[in-house]
Protein backbone atom coordinates (compact mmCIF):
# COMPACT_ATOMS: atom_id res chain seq x y z
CA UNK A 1 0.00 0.00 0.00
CA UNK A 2 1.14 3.47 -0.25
CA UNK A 3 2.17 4.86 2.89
CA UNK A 4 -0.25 6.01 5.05
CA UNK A 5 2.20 7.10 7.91
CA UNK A 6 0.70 9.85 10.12
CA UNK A 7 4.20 9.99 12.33
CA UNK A 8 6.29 9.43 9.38
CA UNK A 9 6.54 14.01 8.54
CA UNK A 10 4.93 15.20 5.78
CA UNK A 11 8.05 16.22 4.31
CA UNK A 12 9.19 13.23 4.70
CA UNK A 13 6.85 10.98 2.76
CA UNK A 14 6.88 13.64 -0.05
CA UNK A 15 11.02 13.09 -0.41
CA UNK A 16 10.23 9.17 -0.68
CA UNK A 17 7.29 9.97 -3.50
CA UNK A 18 9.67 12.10 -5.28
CA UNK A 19 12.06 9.57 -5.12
CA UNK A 20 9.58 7.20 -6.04
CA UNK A 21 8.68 9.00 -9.19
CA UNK A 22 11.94 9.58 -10.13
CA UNK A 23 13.20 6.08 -9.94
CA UNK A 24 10.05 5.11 -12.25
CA UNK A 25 11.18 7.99 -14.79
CA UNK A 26 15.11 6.79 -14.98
CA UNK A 27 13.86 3.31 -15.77
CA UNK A 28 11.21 4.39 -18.06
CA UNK A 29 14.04 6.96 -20.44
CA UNK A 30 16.22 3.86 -19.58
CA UNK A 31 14.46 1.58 -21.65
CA UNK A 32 14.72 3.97 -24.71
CA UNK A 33 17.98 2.88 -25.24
CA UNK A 34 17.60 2.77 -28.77
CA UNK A 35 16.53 6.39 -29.32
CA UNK A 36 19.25 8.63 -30.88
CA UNK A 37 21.71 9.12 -28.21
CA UNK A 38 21.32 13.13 -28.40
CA UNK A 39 17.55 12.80 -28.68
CA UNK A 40 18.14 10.41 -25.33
CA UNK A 41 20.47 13.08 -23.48
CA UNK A 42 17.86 15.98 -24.40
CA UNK A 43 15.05 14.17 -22.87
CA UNK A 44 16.59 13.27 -19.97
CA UNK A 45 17.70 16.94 -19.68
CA UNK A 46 14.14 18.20 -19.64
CA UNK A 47 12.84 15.70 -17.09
CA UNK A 48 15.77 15.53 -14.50
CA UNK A 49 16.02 19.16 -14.25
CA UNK A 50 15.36 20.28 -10.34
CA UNK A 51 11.26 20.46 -10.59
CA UNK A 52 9.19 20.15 -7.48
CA UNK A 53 7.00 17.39 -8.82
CA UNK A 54 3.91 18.79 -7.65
CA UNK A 55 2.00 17.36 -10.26
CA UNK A 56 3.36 13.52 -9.41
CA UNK A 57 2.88 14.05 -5.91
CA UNK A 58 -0.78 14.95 -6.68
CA UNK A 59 -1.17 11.72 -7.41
CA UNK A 60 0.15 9.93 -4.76
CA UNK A 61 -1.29 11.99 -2.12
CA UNK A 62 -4.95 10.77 -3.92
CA UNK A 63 -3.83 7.46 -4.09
CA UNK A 64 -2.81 7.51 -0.31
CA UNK A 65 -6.53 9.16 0.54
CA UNK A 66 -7.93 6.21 -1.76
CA UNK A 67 -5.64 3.50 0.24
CA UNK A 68 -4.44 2.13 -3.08
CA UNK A 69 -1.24 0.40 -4.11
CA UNK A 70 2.03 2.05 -5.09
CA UNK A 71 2.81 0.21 -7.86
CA UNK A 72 -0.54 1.47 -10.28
CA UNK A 73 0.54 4.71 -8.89
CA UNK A 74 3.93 4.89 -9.77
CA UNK A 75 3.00 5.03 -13.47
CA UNK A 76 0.23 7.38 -13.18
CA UNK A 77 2.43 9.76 -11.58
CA UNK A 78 5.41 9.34 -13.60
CA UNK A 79 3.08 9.83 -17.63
CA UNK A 80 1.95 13.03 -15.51
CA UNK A 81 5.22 14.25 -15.09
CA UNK A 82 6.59 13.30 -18.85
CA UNK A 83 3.76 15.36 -20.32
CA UNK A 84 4.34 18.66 -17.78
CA UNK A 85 8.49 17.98 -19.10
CA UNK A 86 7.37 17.83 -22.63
CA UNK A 87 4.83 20.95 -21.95
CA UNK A 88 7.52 22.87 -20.26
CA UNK A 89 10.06 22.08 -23.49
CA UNK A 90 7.76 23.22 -25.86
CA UNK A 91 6.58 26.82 -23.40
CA UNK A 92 10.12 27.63 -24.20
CA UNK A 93 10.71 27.76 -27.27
CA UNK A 94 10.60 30.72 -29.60
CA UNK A 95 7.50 30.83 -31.12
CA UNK A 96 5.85 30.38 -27.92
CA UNK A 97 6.85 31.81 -24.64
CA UNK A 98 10.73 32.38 -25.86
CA UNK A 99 12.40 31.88 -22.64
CA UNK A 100 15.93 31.10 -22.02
CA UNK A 101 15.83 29.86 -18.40
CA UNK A 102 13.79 26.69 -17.28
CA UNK A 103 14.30 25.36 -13.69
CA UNK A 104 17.76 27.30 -12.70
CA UNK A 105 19.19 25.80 -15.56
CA UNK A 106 19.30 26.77 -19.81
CA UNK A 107 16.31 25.61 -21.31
CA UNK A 108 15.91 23.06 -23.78
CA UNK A 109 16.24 24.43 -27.06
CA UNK A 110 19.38 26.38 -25.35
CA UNK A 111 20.96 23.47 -23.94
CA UNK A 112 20.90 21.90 -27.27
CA UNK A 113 18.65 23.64 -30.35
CA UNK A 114 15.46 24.22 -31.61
CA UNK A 115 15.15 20.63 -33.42
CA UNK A 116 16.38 18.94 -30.81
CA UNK A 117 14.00 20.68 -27.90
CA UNK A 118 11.10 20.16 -30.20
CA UNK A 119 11.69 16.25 -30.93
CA UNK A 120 13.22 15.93 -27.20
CA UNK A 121 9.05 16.90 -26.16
CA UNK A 122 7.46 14.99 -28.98
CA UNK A 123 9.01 12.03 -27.22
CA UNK A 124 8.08 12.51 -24.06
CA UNK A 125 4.51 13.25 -24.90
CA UNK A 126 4.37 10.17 -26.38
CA UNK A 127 6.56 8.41 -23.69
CA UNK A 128 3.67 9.26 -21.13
CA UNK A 129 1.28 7.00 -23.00
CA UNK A 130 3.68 4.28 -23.45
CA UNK A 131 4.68 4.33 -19.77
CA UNK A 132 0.51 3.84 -19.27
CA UNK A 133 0.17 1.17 -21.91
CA UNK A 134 3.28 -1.23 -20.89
CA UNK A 135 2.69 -0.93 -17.23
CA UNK A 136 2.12 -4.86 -15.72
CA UNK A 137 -0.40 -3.55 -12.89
CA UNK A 138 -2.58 -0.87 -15.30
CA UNK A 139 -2.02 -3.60 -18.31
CA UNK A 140 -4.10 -6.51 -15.95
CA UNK A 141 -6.55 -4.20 -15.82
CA UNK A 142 -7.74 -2.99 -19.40
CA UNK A 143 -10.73 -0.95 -19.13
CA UNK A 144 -9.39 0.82 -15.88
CA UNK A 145 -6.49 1.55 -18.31
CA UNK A 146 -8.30 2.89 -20.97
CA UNK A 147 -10.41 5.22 -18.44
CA UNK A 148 -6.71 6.33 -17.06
CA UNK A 149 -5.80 6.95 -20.04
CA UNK A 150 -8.40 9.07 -21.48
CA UNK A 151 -8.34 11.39 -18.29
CA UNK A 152 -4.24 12.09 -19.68
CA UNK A 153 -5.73 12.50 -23.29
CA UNK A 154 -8.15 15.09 -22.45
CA UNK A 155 -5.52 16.68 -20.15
CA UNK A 156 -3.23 17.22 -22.37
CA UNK A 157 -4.72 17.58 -25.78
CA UNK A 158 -6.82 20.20 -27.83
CA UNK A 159 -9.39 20.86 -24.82
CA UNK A 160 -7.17 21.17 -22.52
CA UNK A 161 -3.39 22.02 -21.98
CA UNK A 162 -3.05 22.55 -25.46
CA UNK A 163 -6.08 24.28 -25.96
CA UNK A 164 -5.51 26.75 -23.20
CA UNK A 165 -2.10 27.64 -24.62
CA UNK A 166 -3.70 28.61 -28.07
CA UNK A 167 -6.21 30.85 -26.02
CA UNK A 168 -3.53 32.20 -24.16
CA UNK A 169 -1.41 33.28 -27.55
CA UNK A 170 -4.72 34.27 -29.12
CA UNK A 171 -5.14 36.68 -26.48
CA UNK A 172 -1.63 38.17 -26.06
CA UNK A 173 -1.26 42.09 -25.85
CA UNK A 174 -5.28 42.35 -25.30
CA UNK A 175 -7.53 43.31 -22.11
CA UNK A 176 -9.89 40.17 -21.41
CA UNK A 177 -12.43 39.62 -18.95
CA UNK A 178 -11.44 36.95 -15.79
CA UNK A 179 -14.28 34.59 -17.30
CA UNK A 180 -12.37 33.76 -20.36
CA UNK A 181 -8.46 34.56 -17.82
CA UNK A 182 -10.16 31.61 -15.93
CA UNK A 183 -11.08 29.17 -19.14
CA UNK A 184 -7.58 29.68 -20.15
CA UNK A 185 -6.06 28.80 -16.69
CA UNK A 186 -7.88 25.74 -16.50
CA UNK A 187 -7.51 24.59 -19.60
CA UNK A 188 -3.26 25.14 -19.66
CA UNK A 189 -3.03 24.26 -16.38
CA UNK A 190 -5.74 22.93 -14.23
CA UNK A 191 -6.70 20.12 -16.75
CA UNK A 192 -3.37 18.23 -16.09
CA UNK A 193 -3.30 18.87 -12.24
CA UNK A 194 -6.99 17.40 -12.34
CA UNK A 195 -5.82 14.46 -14.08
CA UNK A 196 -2.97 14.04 -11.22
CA UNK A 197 -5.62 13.79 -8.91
CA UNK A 198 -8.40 11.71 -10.55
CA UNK A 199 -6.33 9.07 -12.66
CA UNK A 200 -6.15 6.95 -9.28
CA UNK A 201 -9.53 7.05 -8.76
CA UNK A 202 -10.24 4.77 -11.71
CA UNK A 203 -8.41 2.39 -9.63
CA UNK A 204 -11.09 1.85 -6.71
CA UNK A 205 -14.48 2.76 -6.24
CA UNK A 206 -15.72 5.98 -4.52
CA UNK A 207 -19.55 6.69 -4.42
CA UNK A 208 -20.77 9.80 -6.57
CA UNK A 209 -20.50 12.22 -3.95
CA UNK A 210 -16.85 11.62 -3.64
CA UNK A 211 -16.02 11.23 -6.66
CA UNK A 212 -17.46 14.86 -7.62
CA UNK A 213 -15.91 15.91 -4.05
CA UNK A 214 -12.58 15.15 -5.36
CA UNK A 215 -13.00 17.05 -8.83
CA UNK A 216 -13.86 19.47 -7.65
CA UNK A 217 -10.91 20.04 -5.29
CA UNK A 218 -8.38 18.86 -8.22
CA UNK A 219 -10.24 21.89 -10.28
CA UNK A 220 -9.70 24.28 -7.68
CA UNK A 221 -6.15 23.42 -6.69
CA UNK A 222 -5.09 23.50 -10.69
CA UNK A 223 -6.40 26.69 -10.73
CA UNK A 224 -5.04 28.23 -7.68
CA UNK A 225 -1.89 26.66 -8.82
CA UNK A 226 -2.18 28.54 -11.66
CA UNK A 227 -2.73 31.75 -10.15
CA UNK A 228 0.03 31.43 -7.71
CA UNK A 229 2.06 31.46 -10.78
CA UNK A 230 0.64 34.30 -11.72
CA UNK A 231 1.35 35.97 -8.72
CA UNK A 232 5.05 34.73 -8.11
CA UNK A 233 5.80 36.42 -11.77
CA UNK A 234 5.46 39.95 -10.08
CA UNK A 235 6.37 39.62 -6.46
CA UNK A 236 9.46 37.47 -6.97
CA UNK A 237 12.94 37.69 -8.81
CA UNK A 238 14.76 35.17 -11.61
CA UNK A 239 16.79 33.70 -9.02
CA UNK A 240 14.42 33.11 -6.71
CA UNK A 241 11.81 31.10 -9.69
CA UNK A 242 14.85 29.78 -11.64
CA UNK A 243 12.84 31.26 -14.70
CA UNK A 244 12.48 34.56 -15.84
CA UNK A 245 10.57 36.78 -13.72
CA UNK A 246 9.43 39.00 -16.54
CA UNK A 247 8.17 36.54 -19.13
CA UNK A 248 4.74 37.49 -18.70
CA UNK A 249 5.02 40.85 -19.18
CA UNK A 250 7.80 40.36 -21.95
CA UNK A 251 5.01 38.10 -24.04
CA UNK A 252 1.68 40.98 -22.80
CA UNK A 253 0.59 37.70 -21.14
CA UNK A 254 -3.23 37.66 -19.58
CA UNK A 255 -2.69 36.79 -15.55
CA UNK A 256 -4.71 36.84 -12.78
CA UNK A 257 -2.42 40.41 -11.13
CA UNK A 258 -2.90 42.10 -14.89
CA UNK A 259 -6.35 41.47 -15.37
CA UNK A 260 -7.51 41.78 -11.82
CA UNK A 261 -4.96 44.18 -10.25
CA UNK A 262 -2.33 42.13 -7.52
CA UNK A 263 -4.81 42.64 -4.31
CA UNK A 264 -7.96 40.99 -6.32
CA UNK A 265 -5.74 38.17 -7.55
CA UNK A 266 -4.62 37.54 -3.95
CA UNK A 267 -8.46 37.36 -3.02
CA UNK A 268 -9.19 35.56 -5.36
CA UNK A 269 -6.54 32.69 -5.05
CA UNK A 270 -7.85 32.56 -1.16
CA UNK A 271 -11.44 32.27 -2.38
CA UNK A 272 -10.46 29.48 -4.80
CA UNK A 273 -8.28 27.82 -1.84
CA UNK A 274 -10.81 27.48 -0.05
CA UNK A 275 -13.38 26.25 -2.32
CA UNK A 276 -10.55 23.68 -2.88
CA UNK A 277 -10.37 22.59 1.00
CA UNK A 278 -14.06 22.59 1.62
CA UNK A 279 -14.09 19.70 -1.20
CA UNK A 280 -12.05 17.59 0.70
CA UNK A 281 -14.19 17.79 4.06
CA UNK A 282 -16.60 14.73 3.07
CA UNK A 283 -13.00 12.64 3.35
CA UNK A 284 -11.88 13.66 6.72
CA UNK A 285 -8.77 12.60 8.34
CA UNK A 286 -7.64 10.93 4.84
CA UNK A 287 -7.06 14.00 2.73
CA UNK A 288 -4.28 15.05 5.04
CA UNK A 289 -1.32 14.91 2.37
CA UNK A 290 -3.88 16.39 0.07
CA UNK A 291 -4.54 19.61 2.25
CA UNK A 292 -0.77 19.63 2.88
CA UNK A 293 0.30 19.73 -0.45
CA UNK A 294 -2.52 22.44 -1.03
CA UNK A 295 -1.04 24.68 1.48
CA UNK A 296 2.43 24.03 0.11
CA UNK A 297 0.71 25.36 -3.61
CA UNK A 298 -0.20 28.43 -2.51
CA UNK A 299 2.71 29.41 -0.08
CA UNK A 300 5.44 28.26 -2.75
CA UNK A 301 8.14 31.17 -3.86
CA UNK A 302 9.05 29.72 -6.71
């Protein structure tokens, strides 16, 4: 079972998940020996940069509410984090966001090139899937896979991350209302955070009520995450994010602080906060590492 230890420190359990994940992602870019050997050293560039794994840890903190086992999570957690490292590749490059620094650290297309960045995220996007598909536990289990799967689909394709990234150049440069700021947060953002959470819960059975409990936290916390980020852009430095603190503004980006003004946003990420915690009240005791890593989402400098 996943740990459920309530004297082991939070902290504590989140180093072993990150570990976890981590070990799951060497052996998983280990056993794509046969790719191109720069191809190879590009993706493991983008995935072992220093990231905080929020998004894997998502999942494991669900699957420790849900009691379930380690092993189903591992993979969930680890085609969650390919697709943010492929995302985070392609944010970077030129004709998108045109940043240089990812993570502390040159990114992608800067480490290497343009070619190389772009194929280096094709083949982790794609890796995700594969790591779902080949899994022993998930592959036992073949409609439960297919429902997994589908939540990483949607997450990640053309109505969600990747839709909300074409809003969000569509509306560069231009005043928009916070109904469409808040489609387009969601959609880049949320969607994938959701899927963290609610992948595992294909793996058990929760009633209705929980089940929209839980999704509705996971699309609170993706947004809050998401204006958090918005909010760390203008109140802290490069060094401090490891990526530039004026990309937003560079690119006329839409955020919560220029559409809202800073003090609104702030409201507005403790009204969504707490929309987020009151979801989790119908599971008690059990959504500790949940709340945790909530509070750690919204506190975050970087």
């Amino acid at each position: 079972m996943i740990a459920r230890h309530r004297n082991m420190p939070f902290g504590q359990r989140m180093d072993n998940y990150i570990q976890r994940v981590e070990k799951k992602l060497a052996e998983i870019l280990a056993h794509e020996n046969s790719a191109p050997a720069l191809l190879q050293e590009a993706m493991s560039y983008a995935v072992f940069g220093a990231g905080k794994r929020i998004r894997p840890l998502l999942s494991y903190a669900s699957g420790e509410l849900l009691g379930l086992k380690g092993t189903a999570i591992d993979a969930i957690a680890a085609s969650i984090e390919l697709v943010h490292a492929y995302s985070l590749v392609h944010d970077d490059l030129p004709a998108m966001d045109n940043d240089d620094l990812r993570r502390g650290r040159a990114a992608t297309h800067r480490e290497f090139d343009e070619a190389v960045a772009i194929l280096a995220g094709d083949a982790l996007q794609t890796l995700a899937f594969y790591c779902l598909t080949s899994d022993p536990e998930l592959c036992k289990q073949t409609q439960t896979q297919t429902k997994i799967i589908h939540w990483l689909a949607r997450a990640a394709g053309p109505s969600g991350m990747v839709g909300g990234q074409a809003l969000d150049i569509s509306v560069e440069g231009k005043q928009i209302n916070e109904t469409l700021l808040k489609d387009i947060h969601k959609r880049k953002t949320g969607e994938l955070i959701r899927a963290a959470i609610m992948m595992p819960t294909e793996l058990t059975k929760l009633n209705a009520q929980e089940k929209h409990s839980l999704d509705k936290f996971a699309q609170n916390i993706g947004l809050a995450f998401q204006i958090r980020d918005d909010l760390l852009e203008v109140e802290e430095d490069t060094a401090t994010l490891g990526k530039s603190a004026e990309s937003d503004k560079k690119q006329l980006k839409a955020t919560y602080p220029s559409t809202l003004g800073i003090e609104e946003a702030r409201q507005r990420l403790n009204e969504v906060y707490s929309l987020a915690l009151d979801a989790l009240q119908i599971f008690g005791d059990s959504s500790e590492s949940l709340i945790e890593l909530s509070e750690f989402i919204i506190s975050r400098k970087k």
